[in-house]
Protein backbone atom coordinates (compact mmCIF):
# COMPACT_ATOMS: atom_id res chain seq x y z
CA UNK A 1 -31.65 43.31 36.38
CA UNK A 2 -29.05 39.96 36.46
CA UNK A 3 -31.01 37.16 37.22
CA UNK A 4 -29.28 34.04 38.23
CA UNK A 5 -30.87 30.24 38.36
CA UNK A 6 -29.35 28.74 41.50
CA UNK A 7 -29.94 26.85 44.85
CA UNK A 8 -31.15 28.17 48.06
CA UNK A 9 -31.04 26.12 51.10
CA UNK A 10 -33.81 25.01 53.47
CA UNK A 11 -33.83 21.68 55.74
CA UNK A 12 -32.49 20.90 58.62
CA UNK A 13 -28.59 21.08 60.26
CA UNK A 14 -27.04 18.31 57.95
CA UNK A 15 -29.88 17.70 56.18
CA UNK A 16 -29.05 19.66 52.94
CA UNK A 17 -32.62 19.99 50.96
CA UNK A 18 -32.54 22.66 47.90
CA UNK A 19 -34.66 24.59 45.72
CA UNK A 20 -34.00 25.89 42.50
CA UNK A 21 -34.42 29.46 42.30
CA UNK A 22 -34.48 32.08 39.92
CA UNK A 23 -32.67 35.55 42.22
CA UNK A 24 -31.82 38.66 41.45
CA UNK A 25 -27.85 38.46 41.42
CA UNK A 26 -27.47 41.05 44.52
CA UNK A 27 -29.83 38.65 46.69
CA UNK A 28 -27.95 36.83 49.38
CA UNK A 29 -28.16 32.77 49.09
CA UNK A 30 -31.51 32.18 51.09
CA UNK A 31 -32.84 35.51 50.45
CA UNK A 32 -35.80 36.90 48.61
CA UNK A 33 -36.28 34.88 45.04
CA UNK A 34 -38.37 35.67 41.31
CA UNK A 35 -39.47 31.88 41.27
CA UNK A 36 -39.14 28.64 42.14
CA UNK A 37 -37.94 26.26 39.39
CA UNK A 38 -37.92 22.54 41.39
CA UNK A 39 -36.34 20.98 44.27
CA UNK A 40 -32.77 19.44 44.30
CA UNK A 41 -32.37 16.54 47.49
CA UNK A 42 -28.78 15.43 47.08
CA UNK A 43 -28.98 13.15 50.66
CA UNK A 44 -30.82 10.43 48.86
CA UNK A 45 -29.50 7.98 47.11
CA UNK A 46 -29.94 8.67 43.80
CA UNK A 47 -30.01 12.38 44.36
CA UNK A 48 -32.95 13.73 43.24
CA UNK A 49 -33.59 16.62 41.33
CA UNK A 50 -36.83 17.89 40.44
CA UNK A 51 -37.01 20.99 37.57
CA UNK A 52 -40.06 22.68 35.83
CA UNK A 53 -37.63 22.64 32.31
CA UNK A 54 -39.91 24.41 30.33
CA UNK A 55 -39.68 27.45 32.93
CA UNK A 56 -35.57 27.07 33.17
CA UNK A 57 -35.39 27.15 29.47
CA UNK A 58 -38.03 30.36 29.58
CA UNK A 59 -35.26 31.90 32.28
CA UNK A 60 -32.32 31.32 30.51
CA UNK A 61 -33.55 32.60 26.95
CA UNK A 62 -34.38 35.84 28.99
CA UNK A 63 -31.18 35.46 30.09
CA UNK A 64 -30.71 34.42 33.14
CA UNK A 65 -26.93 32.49 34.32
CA UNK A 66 -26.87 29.20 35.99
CA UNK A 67 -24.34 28.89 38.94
CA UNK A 68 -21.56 26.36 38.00
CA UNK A 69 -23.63 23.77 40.42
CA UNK A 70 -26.66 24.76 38.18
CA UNK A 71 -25.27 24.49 34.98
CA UNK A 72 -24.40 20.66 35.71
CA UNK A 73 -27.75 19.91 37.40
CA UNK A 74 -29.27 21.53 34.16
CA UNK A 75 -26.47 19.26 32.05
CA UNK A 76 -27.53 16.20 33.21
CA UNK A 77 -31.51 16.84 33.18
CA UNK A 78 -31.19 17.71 29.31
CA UNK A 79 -32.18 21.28 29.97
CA UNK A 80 -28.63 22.89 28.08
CA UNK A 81 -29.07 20.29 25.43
CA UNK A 82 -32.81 21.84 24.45
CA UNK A 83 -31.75 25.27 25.21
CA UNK A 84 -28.47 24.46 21.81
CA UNK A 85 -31.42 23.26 19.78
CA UNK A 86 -32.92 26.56 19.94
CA UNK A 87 -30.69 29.07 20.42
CA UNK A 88 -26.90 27.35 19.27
CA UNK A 89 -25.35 30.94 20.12
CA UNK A 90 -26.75 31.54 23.40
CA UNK A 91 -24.02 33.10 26.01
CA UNK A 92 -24.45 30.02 28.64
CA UNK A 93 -23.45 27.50 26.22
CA UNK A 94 -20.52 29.06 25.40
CA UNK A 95 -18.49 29.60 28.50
CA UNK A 96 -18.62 28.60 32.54
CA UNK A 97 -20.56 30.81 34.69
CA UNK A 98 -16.69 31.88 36.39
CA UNK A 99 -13.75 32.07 34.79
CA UNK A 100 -11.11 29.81 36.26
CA UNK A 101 -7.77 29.37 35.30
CA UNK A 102 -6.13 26.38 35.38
CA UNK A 103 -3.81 25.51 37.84
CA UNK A 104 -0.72 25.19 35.98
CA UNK A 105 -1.02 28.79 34.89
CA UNK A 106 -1.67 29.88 39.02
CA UNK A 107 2.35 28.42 38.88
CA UNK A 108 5.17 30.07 37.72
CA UNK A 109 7.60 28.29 35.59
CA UNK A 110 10.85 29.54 35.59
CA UNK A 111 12.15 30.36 31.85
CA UNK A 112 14.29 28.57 30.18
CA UNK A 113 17.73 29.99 27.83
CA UNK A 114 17.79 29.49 24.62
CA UNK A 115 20.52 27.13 23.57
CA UNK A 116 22.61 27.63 21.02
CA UNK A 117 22.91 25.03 18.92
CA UNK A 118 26.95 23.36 19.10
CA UNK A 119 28.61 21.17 16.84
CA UNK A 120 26.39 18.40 15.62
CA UNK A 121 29.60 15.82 15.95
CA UNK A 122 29.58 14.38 19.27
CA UNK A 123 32.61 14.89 21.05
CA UNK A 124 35.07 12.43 22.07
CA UNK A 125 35.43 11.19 25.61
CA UNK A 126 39.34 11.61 26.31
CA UNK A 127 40.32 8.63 27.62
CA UNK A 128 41.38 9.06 31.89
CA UNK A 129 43.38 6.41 33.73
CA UNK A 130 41.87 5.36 36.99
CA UNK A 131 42.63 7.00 39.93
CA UNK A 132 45.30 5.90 41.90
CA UNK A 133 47.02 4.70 38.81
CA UNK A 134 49.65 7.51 37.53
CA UNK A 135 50.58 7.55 33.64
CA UNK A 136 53.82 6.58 32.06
């Protein structure tokens, strides 16, 4: 079973409040859940985030992949940073939960000829009389 760490909505209509979750991957967003890991209340100001880290570090030695919201919550509350220490290897360190690519690459450049390369003398600029004005 893929197990994911990520938020599932409660509160009120524009009054985001989230938990962290531990789902089966096939679960929809508010649906049924393995366990709860904190609470995440990004209306006040600092948002607050409150994780059991010794449980998230449990879940994601067993494997389990943060959502890309997830994996910077877990960033910035130092839970990646214990999970290097003891396992410098693991999978989640290693690359983003998606794999984007960046947006130069979504564009397509048109290619370019290879020049040859011409005589490494500069020409000479013939010299043209100004218009209007004939030559003797």
């Amino acid at each position: 079973m893929a197990t994911r760490i990520r938020l599932r909505r409660t509160g009120k209509k524009k009054q985001a409040y989230y938990r962290v979750v531990v789902v089966d991957s096939r679960s929809p967003r508010d649906g049924r859940f393995i366990e709860i890991l904190g609470n995440y209340n990004p209306n006040s100001n600092p948002p607050q985030l409150e994780i059991n880290e010794e449980r998230a570090l449990y879940w994601l030695l067993k494997g389990a992949r943060p959502t890309d919201t997830m994996r910077s919550l877990l960033s910035k509350k130092g839970v990646l940073a214990r999970l290097a220490e003891e396992s410098p290897g693991h999978a989640v360190l290693k690359r983003p939960y998606k794999k984007r690519r960046p947006p130069d690459a979504l564009k397509t450049q048109p290619e370019v000829p290879d020049v040859e390369e011409a005589d490494t003398e500069p020409e000479e600029a013939e010299e043209k009389a100004p218009e209007g004005v004939e030559e003797e």
